[in-house]
PDB file of N, CA and C in Angstrom:
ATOM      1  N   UNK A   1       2.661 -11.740   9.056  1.00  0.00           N
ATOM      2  CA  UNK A   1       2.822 -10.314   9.150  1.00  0.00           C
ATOM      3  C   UNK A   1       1.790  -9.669   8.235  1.00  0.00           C
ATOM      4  N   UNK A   2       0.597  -8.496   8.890  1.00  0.00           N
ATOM      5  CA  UNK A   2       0.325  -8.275   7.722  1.00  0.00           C
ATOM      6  C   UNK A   2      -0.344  -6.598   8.225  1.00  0.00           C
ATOM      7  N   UNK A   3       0.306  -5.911   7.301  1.00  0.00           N
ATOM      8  CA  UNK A   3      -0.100  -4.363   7.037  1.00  0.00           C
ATOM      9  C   UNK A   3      -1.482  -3.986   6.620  1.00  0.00           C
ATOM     10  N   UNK A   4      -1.970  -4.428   6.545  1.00  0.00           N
ATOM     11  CA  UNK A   4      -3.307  -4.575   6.152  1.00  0.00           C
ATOM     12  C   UNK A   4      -4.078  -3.486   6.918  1.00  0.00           C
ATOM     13  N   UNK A   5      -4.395  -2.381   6.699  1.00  0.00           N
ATOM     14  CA  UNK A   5      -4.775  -0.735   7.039  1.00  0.00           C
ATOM     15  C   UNK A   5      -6.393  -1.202   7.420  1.00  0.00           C
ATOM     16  N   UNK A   6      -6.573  -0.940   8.827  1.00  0.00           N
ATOM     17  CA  UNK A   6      -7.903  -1.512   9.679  1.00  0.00           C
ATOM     18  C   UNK A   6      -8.664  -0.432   8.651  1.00  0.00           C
ATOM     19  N   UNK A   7     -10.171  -0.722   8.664  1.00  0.00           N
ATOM     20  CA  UNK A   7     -11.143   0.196   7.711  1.00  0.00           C
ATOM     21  C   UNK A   7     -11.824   1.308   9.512  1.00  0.00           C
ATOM     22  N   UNK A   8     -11.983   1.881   8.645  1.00  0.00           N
ATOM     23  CA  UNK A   8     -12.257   3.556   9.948  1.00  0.00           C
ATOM     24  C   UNK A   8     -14.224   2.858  10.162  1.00  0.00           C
ATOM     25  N   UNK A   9     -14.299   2.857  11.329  1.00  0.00           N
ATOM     26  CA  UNK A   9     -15.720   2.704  11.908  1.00  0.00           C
ATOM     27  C   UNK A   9     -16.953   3.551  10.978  1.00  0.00           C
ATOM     28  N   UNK A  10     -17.523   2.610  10.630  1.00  0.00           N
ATOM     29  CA  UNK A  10     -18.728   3.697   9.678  1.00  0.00           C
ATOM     30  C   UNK A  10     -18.979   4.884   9.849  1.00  0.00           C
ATOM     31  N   UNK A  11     -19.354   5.058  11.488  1.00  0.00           N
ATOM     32  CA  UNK A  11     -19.647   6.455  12.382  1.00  0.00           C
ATOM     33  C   UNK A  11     -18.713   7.172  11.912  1.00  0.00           C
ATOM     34  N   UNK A  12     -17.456   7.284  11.790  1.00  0.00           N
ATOM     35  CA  UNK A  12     -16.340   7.775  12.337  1.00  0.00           C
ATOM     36  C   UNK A  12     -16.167   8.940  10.978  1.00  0.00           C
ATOM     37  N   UNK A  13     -15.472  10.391  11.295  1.00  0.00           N
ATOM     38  CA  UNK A  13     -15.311  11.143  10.232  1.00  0.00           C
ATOM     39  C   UNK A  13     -13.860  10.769   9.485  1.00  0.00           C
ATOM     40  N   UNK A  14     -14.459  10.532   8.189  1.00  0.00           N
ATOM     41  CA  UNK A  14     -12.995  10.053   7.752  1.00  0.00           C
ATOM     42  C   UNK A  14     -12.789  11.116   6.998  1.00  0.00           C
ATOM     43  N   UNK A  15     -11.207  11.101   7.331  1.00  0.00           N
ATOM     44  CA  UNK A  15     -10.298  12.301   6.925  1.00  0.00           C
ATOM     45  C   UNK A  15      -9.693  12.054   5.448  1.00  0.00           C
ATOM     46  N   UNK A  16      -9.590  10.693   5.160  1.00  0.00           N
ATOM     47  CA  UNK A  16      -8.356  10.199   4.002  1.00  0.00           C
ATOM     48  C   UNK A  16      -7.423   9.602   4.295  1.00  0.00           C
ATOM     49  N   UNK A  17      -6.400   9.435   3.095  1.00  0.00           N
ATOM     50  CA  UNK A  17      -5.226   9.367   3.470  1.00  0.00           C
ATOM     51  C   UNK A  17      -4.762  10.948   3.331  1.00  0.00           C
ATOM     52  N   UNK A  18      -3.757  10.718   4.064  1.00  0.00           N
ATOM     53  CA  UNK A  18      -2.470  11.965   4.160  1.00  0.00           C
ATOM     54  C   UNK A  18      -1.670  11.839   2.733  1.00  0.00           C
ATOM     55  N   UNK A  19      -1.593  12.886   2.831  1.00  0.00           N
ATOM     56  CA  UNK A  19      -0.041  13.316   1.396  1.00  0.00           C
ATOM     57  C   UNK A  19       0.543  12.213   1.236  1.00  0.00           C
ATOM     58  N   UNK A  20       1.465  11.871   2.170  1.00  0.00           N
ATOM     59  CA  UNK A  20       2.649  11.298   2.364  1.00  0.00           C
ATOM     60  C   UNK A  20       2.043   9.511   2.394  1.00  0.00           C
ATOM     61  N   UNK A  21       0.655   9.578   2.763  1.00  0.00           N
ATOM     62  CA  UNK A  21       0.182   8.344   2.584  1.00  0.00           C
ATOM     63  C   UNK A  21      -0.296   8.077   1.093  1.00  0.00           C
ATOM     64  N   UNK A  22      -0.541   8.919   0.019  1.00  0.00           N
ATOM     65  CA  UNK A  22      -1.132   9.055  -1.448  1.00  0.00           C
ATOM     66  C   UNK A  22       0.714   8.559  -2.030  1.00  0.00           C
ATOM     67  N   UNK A  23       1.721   9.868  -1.371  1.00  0.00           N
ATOM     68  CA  UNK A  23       2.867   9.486  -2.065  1.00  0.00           C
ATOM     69  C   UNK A  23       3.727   8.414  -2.038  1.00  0.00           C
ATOM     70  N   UNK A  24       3.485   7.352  -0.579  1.00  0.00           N
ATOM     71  CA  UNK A  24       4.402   6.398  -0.737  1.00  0.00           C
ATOM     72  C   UNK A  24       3.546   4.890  -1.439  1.00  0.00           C
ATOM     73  N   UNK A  25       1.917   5.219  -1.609  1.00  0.00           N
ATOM     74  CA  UNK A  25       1.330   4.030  -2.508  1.00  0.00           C
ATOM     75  C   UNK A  25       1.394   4.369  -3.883  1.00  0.00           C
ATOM     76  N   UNK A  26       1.278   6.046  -4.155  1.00  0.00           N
ATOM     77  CA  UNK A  26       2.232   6.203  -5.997  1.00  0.00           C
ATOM     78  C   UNK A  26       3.977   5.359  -6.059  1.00  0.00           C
ATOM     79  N   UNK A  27       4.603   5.915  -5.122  1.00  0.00           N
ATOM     80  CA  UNK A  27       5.845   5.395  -5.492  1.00  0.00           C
ATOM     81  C   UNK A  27       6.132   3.755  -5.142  1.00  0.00           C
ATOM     82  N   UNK A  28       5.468   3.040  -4.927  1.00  0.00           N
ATOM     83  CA  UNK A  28       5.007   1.943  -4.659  1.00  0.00           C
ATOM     84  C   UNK A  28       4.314   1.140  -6.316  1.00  0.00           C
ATOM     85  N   UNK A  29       3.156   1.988  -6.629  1.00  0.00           N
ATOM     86  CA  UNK A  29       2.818   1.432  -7.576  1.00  0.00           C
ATOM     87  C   UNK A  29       3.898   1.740  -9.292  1.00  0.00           C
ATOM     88  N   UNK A  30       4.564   2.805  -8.803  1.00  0.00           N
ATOM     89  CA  UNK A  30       5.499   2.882 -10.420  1.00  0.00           C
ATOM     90  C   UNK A  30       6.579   1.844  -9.970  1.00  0.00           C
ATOM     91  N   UNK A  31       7.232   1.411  -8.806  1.00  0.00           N
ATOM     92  CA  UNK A  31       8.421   0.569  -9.043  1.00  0.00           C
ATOM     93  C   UNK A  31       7.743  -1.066  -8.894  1.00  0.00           C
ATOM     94  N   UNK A  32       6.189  -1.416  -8.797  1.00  0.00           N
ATOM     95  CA  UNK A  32       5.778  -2.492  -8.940  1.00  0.00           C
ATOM     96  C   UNK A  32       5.828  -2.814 -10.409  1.00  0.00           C
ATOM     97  N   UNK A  33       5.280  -1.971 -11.166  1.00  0.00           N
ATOM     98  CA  UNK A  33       4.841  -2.227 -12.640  1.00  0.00           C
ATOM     99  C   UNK A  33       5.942  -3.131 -13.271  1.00  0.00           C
ATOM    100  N   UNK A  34       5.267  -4.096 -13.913  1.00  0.00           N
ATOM    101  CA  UNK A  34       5.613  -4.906 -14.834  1.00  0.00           C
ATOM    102  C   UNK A  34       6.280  -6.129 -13.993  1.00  0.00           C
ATOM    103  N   UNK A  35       6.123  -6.039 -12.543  1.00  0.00           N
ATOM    104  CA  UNK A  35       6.915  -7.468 -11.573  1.00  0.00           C
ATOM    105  C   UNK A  35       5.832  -8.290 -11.622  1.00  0.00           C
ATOM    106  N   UNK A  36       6.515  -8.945 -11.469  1.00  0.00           N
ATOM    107  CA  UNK A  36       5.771 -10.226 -11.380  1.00  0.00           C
ATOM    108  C   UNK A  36       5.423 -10.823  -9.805  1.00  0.00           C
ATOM    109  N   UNK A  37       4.454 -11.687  -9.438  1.00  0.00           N
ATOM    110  CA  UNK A  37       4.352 -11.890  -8.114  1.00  0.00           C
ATOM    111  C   UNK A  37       5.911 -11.911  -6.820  1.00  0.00           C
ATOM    112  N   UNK A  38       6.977 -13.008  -7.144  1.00  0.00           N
ATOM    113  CA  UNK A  38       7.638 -13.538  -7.122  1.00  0.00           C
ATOM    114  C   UNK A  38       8.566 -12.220  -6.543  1.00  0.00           C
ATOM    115  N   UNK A  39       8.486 -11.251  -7.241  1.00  0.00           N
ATOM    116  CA  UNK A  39       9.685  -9.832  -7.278  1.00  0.00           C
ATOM    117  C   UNK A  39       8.659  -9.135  -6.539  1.00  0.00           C
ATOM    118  N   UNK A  40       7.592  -8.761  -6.527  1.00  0.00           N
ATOM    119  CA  UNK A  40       7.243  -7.932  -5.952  1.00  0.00           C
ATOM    120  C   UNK A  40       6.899  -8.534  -4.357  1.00  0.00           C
ATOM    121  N   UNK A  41       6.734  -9.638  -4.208  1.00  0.00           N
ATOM    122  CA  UNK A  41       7.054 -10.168  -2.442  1.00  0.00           C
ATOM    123  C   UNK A  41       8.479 -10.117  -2.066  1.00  0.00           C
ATOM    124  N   UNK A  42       9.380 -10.190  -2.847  1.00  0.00           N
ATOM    125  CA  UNK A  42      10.518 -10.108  -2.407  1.00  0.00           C
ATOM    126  C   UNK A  42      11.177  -8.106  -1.876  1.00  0.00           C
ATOM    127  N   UNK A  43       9.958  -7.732  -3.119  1.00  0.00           N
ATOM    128  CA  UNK A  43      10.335  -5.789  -2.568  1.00  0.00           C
ATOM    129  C   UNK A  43       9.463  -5.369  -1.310  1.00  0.00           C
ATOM    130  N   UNK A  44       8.543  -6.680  -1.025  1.00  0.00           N
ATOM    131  CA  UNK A  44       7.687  -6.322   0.156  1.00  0.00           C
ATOM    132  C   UNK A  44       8.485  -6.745   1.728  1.00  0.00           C
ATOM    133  N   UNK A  45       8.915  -7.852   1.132  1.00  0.00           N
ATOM    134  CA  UNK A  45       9.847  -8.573   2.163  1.00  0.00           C
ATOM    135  C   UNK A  45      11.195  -7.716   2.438  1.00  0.00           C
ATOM    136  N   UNK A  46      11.540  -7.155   1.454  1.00  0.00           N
ATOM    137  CA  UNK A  46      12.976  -6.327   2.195  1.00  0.00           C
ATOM    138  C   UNK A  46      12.655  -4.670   2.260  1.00  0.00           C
ATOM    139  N   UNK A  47      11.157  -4.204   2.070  1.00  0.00           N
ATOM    140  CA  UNK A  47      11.205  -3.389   3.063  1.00  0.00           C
ATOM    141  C   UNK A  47      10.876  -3.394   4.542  1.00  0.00           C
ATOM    142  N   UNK A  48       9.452  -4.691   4.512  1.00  0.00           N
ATOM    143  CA  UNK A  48       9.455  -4.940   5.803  1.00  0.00           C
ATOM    144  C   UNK A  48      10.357  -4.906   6.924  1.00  0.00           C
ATOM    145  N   UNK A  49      11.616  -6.042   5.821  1.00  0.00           N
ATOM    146  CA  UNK A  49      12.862  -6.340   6.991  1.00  0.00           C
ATOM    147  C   UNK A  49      13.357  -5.018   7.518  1.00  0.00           C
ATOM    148  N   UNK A  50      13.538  -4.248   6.997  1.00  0.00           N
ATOM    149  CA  UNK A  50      14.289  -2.596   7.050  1.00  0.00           C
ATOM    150  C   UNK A  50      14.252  -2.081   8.509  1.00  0.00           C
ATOM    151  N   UNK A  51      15.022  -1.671   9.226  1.00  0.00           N
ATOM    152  CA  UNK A  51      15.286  -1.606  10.730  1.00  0.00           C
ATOM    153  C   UNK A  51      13.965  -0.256  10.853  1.00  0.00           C
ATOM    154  N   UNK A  52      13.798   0.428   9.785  1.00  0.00           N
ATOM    155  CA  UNK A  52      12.867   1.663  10.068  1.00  0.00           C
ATOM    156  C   UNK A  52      11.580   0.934   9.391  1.00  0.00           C
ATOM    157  N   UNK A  53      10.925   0.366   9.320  1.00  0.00           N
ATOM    158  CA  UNK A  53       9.836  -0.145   8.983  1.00  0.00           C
ATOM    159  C   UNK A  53       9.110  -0.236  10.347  1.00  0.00           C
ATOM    160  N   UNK A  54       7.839   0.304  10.500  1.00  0.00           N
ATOM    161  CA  UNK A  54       6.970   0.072  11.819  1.00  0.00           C
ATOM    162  C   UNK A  54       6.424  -1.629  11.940  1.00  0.00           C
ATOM    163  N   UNK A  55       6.239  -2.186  12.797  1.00  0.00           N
ATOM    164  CA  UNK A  55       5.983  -3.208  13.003  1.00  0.00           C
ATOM    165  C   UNK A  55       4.060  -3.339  12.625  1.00  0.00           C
ATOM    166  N   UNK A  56       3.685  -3.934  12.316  1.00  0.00           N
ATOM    167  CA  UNK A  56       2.315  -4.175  12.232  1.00  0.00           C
ATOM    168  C   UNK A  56       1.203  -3.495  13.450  1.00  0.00           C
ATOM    169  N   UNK A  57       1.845  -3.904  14.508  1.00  0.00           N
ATOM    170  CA  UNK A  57       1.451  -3.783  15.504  1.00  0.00           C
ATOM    171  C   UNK A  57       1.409  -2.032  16.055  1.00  0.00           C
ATOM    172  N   UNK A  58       2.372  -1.507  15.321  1.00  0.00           N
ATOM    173  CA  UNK A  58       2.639  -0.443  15.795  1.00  0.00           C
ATOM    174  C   UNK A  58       2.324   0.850  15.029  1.00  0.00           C
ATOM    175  N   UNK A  59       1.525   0.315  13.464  1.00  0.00           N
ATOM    176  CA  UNK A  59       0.968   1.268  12.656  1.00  0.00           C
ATOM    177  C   UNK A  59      -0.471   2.329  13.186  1.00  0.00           C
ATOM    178  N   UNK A  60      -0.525   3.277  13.139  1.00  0.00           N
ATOM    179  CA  UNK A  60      -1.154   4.066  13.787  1.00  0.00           C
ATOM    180  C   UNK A  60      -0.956   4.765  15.381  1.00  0.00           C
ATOM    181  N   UNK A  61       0.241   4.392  15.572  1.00  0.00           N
ATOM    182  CA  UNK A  61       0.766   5.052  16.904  1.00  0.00           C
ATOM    183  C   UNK A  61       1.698   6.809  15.992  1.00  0.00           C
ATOM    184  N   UNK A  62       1.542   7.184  16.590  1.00  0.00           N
ATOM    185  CA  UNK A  62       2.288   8.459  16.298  1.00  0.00           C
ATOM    186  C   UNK A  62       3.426   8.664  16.219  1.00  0.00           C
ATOM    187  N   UNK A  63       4.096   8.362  17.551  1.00  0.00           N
ATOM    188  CA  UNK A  63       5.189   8.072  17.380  1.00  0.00           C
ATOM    189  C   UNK A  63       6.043   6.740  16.650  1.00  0.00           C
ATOM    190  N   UNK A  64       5.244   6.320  15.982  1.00  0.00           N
ATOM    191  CA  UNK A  64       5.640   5.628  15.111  1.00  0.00           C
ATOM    192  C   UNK A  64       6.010   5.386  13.414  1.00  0.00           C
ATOM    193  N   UNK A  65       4.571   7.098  13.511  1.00  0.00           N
ATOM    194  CA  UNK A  65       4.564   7.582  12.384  1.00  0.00           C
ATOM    195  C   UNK A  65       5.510   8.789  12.064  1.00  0.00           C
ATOM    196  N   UNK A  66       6.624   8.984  12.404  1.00  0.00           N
ATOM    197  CA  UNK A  66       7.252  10.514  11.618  1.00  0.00           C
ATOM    198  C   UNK A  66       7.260  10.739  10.711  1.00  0.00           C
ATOM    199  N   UNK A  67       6.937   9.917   9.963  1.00  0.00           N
ATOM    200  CA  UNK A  67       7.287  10.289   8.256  1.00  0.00           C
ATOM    201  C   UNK A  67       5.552  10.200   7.432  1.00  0.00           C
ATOM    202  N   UNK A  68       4.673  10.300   8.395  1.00  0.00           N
ATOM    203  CA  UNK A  68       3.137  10.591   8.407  1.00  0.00           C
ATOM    204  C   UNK A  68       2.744   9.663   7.945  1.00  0.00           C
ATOM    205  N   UNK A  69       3.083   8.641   8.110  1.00  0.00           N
ATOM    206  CA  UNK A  69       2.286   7.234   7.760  1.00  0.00           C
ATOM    207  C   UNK A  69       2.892   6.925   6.172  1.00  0.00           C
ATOM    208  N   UNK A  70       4.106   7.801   5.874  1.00  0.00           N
ATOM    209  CA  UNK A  70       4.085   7.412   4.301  1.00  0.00           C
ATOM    210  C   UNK A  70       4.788   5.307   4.439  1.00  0.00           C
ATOM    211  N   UNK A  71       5.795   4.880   5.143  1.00  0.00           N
ATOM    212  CA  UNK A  71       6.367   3.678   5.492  1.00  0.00           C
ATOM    213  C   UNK A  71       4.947   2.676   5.475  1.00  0.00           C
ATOM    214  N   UNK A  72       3.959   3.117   6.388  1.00  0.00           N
ATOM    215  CA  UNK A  72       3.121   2.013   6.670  1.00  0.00           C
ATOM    216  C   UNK A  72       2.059   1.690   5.622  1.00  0.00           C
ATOM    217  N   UNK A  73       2.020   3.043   4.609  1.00  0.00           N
ATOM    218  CA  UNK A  73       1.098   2.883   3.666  1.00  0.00           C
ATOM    219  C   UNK A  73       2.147   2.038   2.387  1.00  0.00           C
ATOM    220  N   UNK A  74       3.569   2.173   2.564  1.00  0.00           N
ATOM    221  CA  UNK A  74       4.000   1.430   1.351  1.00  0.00           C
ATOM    222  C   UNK A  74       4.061   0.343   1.533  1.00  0.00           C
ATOM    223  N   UNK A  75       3.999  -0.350   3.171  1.00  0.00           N
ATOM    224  CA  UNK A  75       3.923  -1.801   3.202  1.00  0.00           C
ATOM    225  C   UNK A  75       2.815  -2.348   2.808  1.00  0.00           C
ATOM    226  N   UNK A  76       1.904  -1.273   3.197  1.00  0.00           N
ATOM    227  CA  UNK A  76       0.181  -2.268   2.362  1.00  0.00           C
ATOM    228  C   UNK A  76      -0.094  -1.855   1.579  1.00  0.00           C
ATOM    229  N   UNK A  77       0.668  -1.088   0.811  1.00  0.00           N
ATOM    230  CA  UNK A  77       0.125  -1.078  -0.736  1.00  0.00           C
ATOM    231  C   UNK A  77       0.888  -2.711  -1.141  1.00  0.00           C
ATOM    232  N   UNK A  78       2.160  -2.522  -1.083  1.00  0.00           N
ATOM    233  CA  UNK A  78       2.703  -3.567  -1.272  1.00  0.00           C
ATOM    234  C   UNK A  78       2.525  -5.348  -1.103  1.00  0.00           C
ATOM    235  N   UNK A  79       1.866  -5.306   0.245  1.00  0.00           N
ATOM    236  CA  UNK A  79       1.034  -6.507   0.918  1.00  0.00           C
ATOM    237  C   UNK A  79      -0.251  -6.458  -0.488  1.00  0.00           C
ATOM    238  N   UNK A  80      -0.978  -5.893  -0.385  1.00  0.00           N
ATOM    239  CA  UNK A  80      -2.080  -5.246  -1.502  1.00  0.00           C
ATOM    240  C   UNK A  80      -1.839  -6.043  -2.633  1.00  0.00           C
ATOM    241  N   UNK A  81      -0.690  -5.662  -3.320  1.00  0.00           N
ATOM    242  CA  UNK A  81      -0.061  -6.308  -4.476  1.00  0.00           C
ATOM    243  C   UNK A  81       0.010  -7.338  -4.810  1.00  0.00           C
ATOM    244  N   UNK A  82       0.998  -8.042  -3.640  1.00  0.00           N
ATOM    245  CA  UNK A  82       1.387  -9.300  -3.971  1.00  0.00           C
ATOM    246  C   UNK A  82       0.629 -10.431  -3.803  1.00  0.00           C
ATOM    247  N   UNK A  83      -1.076  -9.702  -2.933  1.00  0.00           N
ATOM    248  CA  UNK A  83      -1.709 -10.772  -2.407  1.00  0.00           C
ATOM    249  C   UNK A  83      -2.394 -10.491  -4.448  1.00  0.00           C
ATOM    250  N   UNK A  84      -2.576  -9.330  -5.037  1.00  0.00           N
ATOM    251  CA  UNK A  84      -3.107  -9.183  -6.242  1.00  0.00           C
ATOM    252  C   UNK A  84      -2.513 -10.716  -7.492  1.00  0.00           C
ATOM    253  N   UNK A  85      -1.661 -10.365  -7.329  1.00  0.00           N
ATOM    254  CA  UNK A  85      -0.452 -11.168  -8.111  1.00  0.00           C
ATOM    255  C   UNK A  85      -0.503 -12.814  -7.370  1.00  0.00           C
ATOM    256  N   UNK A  86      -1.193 -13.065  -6.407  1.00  0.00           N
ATOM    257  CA  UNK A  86      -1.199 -14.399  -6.276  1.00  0.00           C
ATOM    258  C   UNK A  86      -2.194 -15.329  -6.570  1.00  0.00           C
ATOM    259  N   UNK A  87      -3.190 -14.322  -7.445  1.00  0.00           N
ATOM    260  CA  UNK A  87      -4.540 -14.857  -7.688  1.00  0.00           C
ATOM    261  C   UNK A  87      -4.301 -14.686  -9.348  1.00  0.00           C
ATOM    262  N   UNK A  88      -3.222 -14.127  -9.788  1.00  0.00           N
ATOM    263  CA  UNK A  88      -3.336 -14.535 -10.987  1.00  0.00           C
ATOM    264  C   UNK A  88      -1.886 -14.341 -11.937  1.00  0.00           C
ATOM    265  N   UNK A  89      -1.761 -15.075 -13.098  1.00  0.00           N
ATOM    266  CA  UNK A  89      -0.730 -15.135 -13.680  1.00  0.00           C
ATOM    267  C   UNK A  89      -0.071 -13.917 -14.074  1.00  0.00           C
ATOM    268  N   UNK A  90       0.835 -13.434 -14.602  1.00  0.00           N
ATOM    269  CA  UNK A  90       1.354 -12.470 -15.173  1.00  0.00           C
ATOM    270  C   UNK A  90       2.300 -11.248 -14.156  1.00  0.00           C
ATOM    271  N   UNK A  91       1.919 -10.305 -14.599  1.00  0.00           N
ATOM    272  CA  UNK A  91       3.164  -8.652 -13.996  1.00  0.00           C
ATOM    273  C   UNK A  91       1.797  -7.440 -13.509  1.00  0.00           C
ATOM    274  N   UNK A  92       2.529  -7.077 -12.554  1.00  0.00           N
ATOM    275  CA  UNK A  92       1.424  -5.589 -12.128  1.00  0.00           C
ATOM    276  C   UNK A  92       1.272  -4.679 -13.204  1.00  0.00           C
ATOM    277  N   UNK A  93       0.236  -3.965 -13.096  1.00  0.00           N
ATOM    278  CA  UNK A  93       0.022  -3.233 -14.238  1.00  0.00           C
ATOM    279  C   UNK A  93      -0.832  -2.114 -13.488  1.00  0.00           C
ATOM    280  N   UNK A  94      -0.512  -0.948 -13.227  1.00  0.00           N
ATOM    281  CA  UNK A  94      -1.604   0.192 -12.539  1.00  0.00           C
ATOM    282  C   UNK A  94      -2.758   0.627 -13.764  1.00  0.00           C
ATOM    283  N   UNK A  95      -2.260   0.021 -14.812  1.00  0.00           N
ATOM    284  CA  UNK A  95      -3.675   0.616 -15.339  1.00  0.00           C
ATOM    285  C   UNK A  95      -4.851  -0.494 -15.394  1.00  0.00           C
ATOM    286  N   UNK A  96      -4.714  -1.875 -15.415  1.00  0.00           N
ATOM    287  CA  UNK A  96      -5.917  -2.724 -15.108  1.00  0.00           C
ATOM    288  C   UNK A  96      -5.973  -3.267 -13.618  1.00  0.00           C
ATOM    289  N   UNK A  97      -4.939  -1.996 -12.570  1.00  0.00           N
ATOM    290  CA  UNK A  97      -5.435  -2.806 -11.409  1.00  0.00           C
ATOM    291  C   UNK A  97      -6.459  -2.168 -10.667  1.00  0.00           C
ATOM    292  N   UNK A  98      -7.403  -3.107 -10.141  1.00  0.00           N
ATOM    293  CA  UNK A  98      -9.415  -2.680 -10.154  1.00  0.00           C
ATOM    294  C   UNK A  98      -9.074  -0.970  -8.855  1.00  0.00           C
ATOM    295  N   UNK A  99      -8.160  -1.737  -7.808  1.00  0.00           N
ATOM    296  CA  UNK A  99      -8.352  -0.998  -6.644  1.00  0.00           C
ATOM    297  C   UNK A  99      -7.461   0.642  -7.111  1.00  0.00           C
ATOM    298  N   UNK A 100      -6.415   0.502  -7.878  1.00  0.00           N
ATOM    299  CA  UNK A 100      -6.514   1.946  -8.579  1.00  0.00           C
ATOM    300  C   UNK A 100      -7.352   2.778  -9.408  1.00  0.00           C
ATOM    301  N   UNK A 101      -8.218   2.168 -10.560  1.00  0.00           N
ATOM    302  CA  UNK A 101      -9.609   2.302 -10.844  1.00  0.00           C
ATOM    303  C   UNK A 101     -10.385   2.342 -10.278  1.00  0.00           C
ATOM    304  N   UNK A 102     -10.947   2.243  -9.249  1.00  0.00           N
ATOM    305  CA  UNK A 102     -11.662   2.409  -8.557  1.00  0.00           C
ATOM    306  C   UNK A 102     -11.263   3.934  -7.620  1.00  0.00           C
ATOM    307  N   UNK A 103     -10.022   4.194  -7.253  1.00  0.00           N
ATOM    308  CA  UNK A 103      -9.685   4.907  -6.529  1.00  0.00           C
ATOM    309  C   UNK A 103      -9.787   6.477  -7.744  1.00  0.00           C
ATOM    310  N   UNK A 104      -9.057   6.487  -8.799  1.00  0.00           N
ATOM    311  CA  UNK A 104      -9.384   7.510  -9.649  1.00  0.00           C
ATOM    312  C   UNK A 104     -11.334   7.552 -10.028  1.00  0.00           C
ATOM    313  N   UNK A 105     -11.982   6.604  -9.842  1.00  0.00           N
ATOM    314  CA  UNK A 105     -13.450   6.391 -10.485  1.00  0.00           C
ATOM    315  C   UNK A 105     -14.039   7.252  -9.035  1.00  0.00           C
ATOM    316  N   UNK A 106     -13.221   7.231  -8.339  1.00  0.00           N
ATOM    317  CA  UNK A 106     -13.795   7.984  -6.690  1.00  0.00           C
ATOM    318  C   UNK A 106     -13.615   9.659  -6.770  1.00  0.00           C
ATOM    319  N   UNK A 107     -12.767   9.909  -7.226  1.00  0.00           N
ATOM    320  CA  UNK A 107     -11.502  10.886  -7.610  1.00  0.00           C
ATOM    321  C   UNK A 107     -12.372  11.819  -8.403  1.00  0.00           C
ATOM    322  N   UNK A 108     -12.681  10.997  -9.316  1.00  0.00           N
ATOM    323  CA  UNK A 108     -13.776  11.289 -10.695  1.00  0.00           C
ATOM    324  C   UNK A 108     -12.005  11.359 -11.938  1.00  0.00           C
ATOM    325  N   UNK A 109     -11.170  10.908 -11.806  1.00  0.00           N
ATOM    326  CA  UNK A 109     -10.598  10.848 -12.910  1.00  0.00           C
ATOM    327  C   UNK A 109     -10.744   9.967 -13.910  1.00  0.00           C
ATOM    328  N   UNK A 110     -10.122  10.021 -15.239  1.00  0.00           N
ATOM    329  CA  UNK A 110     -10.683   8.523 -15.889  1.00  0.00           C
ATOM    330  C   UNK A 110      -9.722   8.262 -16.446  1.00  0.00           C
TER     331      UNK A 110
END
């Protein structure tokens, strides 16, 4: 299974993420902090399971999205994570993780 958010065609005008796509990878990254690999596949695994979770297959359909893509962006932040946490020892941490640094270094925050 994997959420893994296709990258937009070079050509293509990219819009962003949506609100609701910024707010469900914040609330994603404050209830990761300090898990460890182990816990945080297990918070990936029981939202997946969740009867309202879009199927992989079905991310970017509209009607799939009512809640504006915020569900499909918390599964791959989450996927995101745990693949983070399997390359190395220890607990999540949003302040040394590269792809949030990078995302504020875009932002221009520091």
């Amino acid at each position: 299974m994997s959420y893994q958010q296709p990258l937009p065609h070079p050509e293509s005008a990219v819009e962003g993420p949506t609100e609701a796509e910024h707010a469900g990878r914040a609330a994603v990254r404050r209830q990761a902090q300090g898990m460890n690999h182990h816990e945080a596949a297990r918070a990936f695994d029981r939202l997946a399971a969740r009867a309202d979770s879009p199927a992989p297959e079905d991310i970017g359909e509209p009607s799939a999205e009512p809640d504006g893509g915020r569900r499909a962006a918390e599964l791959a932040e989450w996927e995101r994570i745990v693949d983070q946490l399997a390359v190395h020892a220890g607990t999540y941490d949003v302040e040394s993780d590269p792809y949030v640094q990078g995302e504020r270094a875009a932002a221009g925050e520091s």
